[in-house]
Protein backbone atom coordinates (compact mmCIF):
# COMPACT_ATOMS: atom_id res chain seq x y z
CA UNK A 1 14.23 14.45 13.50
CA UNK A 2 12.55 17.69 12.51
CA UNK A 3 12.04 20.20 14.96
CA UNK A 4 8.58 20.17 16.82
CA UNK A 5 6.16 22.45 15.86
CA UNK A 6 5.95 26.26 17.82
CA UNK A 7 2.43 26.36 19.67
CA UNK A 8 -0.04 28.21 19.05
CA UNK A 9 -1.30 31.39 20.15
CA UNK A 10 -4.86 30.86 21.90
CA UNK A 11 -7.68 31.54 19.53
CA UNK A 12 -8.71 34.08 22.75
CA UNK A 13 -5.71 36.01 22.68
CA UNK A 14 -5.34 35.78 19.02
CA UNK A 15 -9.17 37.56 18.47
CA UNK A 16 -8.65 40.19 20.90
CA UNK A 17 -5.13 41.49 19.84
CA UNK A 18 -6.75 41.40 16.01
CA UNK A 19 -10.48 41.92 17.00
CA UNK A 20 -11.27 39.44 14.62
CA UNK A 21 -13.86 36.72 14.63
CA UNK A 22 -13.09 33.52 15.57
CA UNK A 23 -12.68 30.83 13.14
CA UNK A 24 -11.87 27.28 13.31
CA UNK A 25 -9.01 25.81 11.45
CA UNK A 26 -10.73 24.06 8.61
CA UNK A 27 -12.78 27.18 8.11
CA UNK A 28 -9.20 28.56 6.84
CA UNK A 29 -8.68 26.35 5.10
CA UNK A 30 -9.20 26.71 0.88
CA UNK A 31 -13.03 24.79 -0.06
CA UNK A 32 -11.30 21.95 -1.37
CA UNK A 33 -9.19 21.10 2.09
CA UNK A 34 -11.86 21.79 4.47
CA UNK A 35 -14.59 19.38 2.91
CA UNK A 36 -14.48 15.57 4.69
CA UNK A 37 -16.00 14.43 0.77
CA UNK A 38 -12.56 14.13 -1.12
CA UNK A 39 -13.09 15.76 -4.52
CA UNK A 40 -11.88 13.13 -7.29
CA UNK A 41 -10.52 16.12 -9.68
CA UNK A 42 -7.59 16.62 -7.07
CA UNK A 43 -5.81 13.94 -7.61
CA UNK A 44 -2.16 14.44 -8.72
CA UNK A 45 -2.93 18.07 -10.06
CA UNK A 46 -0.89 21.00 -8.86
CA UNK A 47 -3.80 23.02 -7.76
CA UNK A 48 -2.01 25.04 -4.97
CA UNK A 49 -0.29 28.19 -5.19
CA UNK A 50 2.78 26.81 -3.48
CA UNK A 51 2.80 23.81 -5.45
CA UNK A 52 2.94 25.98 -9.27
CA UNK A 53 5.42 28.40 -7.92
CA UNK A 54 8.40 28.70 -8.86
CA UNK A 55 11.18 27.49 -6.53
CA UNK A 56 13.91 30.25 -6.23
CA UNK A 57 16.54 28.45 -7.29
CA UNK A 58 14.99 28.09 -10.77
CA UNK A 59 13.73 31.60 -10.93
CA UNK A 60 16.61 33.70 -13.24
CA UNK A 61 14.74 36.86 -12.82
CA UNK A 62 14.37 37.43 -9.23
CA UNK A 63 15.71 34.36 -7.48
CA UNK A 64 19.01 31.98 -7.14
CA UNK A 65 18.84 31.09 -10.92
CA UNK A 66 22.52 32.16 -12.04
CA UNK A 67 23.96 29.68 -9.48
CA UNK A 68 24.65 26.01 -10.97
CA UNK A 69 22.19 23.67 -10.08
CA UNK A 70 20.65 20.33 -11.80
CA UNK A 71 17.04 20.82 -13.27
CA UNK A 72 14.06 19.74 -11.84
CA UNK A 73 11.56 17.65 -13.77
CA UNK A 74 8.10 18.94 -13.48
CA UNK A 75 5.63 16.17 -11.53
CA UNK A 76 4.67 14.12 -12.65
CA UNK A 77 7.55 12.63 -12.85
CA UNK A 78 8.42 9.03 -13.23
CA UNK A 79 12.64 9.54 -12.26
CA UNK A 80 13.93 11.61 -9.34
CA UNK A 81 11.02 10.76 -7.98
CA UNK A 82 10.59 11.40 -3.65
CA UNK A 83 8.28 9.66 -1.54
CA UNK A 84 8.25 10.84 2.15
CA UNK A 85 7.44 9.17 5.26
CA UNK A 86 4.23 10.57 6.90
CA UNK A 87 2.67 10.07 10.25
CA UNK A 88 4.42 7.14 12.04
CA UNK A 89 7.94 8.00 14.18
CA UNK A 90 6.39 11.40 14.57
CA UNK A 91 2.58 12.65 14.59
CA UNK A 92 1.63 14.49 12.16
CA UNK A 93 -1.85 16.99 11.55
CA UNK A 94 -2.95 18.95 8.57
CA UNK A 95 -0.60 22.35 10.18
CA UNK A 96 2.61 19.80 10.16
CA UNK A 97 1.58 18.30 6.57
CA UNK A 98 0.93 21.90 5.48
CA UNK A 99 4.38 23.47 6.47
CA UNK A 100 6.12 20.90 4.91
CA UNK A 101 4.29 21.15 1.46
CA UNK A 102 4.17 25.07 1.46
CA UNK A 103 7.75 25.24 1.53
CA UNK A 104 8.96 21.48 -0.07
CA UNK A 105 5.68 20.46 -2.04
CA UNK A 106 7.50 20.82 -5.45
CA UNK A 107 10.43 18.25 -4.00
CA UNK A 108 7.36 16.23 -2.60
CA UNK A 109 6.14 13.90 -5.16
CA UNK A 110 4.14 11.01 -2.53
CA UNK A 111 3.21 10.80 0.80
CA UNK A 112 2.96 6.71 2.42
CA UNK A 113 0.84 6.30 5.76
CA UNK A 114 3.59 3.83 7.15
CA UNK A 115 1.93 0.64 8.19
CA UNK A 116 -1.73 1.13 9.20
CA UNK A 117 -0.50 4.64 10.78
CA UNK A 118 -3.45 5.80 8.53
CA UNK A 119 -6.33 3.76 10.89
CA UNK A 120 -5.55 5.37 14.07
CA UNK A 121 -6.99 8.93 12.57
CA UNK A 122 -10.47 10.15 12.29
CA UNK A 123 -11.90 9.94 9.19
CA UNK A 124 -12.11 13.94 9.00
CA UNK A 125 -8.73 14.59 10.02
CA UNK A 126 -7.18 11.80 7.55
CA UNK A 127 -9.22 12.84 4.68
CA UNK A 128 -7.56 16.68 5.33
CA UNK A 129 -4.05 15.47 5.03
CA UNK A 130 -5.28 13.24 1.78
CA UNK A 131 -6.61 16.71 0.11
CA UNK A 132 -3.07 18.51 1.09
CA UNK A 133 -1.18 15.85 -0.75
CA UNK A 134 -3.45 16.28 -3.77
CA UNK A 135 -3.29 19.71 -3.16
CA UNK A 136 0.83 19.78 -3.33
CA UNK A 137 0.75 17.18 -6.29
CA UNK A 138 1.70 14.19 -4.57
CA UNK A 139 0.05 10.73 -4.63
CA UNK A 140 -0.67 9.20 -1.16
CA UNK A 141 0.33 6.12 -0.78
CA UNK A 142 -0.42 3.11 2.27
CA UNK A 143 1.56 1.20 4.04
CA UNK A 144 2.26 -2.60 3.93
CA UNK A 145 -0.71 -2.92 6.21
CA UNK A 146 -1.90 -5.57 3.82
CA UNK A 147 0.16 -8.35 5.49
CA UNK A 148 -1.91 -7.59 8.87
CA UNK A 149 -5.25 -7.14 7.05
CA UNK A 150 -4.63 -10.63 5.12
CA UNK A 151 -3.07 -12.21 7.92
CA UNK A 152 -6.10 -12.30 10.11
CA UNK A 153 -8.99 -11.42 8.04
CA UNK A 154 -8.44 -13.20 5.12
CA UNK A 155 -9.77 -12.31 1.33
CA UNK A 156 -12.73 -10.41 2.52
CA UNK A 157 -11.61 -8.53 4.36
CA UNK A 158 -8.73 -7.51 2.03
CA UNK A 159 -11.62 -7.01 -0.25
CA UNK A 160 -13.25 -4.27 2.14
CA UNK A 161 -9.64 -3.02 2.70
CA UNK A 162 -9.19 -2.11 -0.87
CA UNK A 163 -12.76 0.16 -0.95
CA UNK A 164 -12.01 1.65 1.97
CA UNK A 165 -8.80 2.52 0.25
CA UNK A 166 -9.91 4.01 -2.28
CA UNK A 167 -13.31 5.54 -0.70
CA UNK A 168 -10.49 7.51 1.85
CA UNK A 169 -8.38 8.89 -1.59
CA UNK A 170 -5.54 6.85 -1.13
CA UNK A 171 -3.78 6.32 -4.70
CA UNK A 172 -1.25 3.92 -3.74
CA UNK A 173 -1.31 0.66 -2.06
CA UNK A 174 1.61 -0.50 -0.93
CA UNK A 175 1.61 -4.79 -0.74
CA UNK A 176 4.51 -5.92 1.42
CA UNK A 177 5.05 -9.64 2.33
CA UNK A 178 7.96 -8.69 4.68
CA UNK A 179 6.43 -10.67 7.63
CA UNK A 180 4.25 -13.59 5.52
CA UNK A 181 4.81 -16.28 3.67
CA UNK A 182 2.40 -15.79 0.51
CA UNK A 183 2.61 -17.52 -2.69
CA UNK A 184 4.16 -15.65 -6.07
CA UNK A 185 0.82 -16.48 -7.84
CA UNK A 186 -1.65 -14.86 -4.93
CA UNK A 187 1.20 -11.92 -4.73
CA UNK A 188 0.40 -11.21 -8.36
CA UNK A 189 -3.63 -11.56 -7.98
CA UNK A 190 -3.58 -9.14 -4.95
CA UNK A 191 -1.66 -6.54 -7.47
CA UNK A 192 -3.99 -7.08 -9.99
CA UNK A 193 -6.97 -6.69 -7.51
CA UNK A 194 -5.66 -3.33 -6.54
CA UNK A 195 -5.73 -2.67 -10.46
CA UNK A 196 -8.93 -3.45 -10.75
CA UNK A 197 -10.74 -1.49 -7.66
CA UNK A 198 -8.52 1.73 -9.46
CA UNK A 199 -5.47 1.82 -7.30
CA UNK A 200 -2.17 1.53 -7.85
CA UNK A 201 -0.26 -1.22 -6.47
CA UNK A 202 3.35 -0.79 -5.28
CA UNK A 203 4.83 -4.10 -4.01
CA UNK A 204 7.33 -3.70 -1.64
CA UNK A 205 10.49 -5.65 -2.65
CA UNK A 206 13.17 -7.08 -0.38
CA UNK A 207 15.71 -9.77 0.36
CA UNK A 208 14.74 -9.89 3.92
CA UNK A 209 12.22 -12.06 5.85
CA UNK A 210 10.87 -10.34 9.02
CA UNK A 211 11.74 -6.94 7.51
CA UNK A 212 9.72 -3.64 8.21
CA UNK A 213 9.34 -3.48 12.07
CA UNK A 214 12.86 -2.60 12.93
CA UNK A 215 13.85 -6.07 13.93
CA UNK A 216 16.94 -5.72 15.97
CA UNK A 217 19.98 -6.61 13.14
CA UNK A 218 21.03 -9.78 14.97
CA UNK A 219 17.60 -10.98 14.88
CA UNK A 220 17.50 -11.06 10.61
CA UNK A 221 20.92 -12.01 10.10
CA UNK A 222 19.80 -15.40 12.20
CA UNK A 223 16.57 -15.32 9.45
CA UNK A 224 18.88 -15.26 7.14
CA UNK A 225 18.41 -13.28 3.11
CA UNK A 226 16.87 -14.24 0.25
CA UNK A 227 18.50 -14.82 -3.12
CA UNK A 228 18.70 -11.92 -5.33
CA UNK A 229 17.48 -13.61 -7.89
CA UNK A 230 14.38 -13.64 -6.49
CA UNK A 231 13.43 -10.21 -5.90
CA UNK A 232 14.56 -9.66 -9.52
CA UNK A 233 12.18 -12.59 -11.05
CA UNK A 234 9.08 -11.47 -9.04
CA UNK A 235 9.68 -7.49 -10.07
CA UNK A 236 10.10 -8.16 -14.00
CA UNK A 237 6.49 -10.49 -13.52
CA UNK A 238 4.97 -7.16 -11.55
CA UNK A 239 6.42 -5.12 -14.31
CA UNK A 240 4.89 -7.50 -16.85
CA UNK A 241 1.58 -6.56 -14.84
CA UNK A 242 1.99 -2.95 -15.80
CA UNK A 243 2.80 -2.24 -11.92
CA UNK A 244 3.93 1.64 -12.20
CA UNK A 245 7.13 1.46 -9.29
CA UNK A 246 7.69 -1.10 -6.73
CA UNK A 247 9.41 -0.34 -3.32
CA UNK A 248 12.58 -1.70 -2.28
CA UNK A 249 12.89 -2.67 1.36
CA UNK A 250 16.27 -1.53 2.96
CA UNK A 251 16.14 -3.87 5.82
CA UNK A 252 18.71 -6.43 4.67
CA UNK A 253 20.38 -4.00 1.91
CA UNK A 254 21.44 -0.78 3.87
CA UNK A 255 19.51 -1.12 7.02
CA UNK A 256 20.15 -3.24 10.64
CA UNK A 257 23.18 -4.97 8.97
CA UNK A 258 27.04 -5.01 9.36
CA UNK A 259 27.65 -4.27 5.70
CA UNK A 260 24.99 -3.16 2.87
CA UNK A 261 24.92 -5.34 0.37
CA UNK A 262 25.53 -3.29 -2.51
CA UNK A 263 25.29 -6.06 -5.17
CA UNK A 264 21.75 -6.54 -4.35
CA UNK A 265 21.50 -2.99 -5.51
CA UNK A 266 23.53 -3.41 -8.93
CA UNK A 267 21.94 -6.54 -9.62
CA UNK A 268 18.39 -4.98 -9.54
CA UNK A 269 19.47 -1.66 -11.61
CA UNK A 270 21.25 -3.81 -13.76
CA UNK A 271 18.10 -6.22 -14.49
CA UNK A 272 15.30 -3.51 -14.06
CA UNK A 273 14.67 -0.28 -15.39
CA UNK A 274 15.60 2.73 -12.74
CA UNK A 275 12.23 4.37 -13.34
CA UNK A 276 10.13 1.38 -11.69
CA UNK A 277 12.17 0.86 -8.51
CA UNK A 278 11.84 2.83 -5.52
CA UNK A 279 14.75 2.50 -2.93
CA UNK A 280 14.14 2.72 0.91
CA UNK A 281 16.82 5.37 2.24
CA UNK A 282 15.63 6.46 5.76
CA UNK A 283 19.20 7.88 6.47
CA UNK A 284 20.82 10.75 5.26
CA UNK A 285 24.39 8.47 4.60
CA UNK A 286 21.99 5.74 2.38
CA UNK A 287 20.55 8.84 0.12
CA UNK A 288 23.72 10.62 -0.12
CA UNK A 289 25.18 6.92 -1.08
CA UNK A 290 22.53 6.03 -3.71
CA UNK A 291 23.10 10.16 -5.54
CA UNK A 292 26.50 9.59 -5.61
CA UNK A 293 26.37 6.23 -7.58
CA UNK A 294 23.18 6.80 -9.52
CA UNK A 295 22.73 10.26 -10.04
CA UNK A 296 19.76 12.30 -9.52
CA UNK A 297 17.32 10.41 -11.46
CA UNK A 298 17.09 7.42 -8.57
CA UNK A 299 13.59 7.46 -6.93
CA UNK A 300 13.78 7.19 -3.29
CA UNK A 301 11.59 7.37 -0.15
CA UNK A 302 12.85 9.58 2.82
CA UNK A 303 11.47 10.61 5.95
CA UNK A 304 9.94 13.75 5.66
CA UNK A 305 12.57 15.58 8.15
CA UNK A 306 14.94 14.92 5.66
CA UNK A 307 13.53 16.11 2.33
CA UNK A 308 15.49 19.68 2.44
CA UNK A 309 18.58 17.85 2.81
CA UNK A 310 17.58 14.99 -0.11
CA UNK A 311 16.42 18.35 -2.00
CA UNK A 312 19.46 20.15 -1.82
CA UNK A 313 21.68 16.93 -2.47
CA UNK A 314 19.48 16.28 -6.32
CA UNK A 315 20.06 19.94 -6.86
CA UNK A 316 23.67 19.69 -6.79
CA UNK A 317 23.78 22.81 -4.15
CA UNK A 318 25.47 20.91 -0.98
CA UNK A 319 26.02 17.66 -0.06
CA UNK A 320 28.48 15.93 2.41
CA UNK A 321 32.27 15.58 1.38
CA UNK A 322 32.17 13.22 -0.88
CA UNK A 323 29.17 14.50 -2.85
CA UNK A 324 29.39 18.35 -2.61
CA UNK A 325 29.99 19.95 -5.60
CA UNK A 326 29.93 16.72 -7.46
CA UNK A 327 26.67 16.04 -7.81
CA UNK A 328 25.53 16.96 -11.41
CA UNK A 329 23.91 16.77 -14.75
CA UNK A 330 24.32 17.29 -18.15
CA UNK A 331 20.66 18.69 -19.58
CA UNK A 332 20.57 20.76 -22.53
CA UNK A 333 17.38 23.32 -22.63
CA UNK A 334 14.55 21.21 -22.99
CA UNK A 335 15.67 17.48 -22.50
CA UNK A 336 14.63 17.42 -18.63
């Protein structure tokens, strides 16, 4: 878990060491963070200092550049792509959001509100941590809230859901189906309602029923797993749908089971291109895994404590002992 944030000083204290006026916190904040109207020309756009500059270890003037390392792609990117975990295990305001993209925003390429995490803010503090994201680059993304949302409120109010969505600045909308039952065919018209209201949808993939609320292991092995096969059939329709990158649960695969099932894993690389499938990899020992038999190009979403150490591992810098030092690429000037 990352470490918890240092208090701080009293805005009393603070003024009369300084003799400076006081000021609130979104009055520090740059015009386009400290509005509650989300302006539409942030989206995806590196707008922020932190987010153009260059990291150190690309910099061969004045920074780390003469050590080996593998290239970055500049975001967008479609491969080596990073989604991080926001509020959910761990709370999280605009100064937590804001440390973690002024020092990892160009490793940072979405945010996901896991679940309906996103609901339990006010409107003006979730809006702030929206315009950071678009700040930084990154898309923001929803959780699989639309199972609860469907569940017990039926097509309308999945209709009101989707505005609201996209009235907030979400991007993404993640559809999951971990916990219901739901016809192929209405999977399919829910994606292509998210299409149409100007979202992205990002179905969330898996060979597990009851996956995505930590179920206790024993609890899905008795549920038993789907068939590959079907994951595999029901991503090539959503790619058919021009769906951009669909999430694959880890529950089932690498998570709350006695052995990951690694074929599942081959058999959807092998079927479907890398670049629009997303891997769940919530522990260090799962990302390091995926690197070591993929490479660096494997999109993967990480909780947001870990992103230094996900960083470091695509760079090729460190890793644990079966992936340091043998991490790498081979990218001629101008092919990344």
């Amino acid at each position: 878990m990352s470490a918890p944030i240092r208090p701080l000083f009293s805005t009393a204290l603070r003024c009369a060491r300084a003799r400076a006026p006081i000021t609130t916190y979104t009055q520090q904040l740059p015009r386009s963070l400290s509005t509650t109207a989300r302006p539409q020309s942030s989206r995806n756009e590196n707008t922020s200092p932190a987010s153009s500059s260059k990291i150190l270890l690309e910099d061969a003037d004045s920074g780390f550049g003469f050590v080996r390392h593998n290239p970055q792609p500049a975001k967008p990117r479609t491969r080596s792509v990073t989604e991080i975990r926001g509020p959910y295990y761990t709370a999280m305001g605009p100064r937590y959001l804001a440390d973690v993209l002024e020092t990892m925003g160009p490793h940072v390429d979405g945010v996901k509100f896991a679940g309906g995490s996103f609901s339990l803010f006010p409107e003006a503090g979730l809006r702030q941590l929206l315009d950071l994201a678009h700040a930084h680059g990154a898309y923001v993304s929803t959780g699989g809230w639309v199972e609860h949302v469907l569940a017990t409120g039926g097509v309308d109010a999945v209709e009101r859901y989707l505005d609201r969505c996209r009235e907030l600045g979400f991007d993404v909308v993640e559809l999951s189906t971990g916990f219901l039952s739901l016809p192929p065919d209405d999977w399919m018209r829910l994606v292509q309602r998210v299409q149409e209201k100007g979202l992205k949808p990002k179905p969330e993939l898996g060979i597990q029923f009851g996956a995505g609320g930590d179920t206790a292991a024993g609890e899905l092995a008795a549920m038993g797993t789907s068939d590959p096969g079907k994951v595999i059939n029901m991503a090539r329709r959503f790619v058919d749908a021009g769906v951009e990158r669909m999430m694959i649960e880890s529950e089932g695969i690498t998570e709350n089971v006695q052995s990951w099932r690694t074929d599942v894993i081959q058999a959807i690389l092998r079927e479907l291109p890398m670049e629009k499938v997303m891997f769940e990899a919530a522990d260090p020992e799962v990302f390091n895994w995926y690197i070591r038999e993929f490479g660096v190009d494997v999109n993967l979403f990480v909780d947001h404590s870990q992103i230094v150490q996900l960083a470091g591992l695509r760079a090729g810098i460190w890793g644990k002992s079966d992936t340091f030092g043998k991490v790498t690429t081979f990218r001629p000037p101008g092919s990344v």
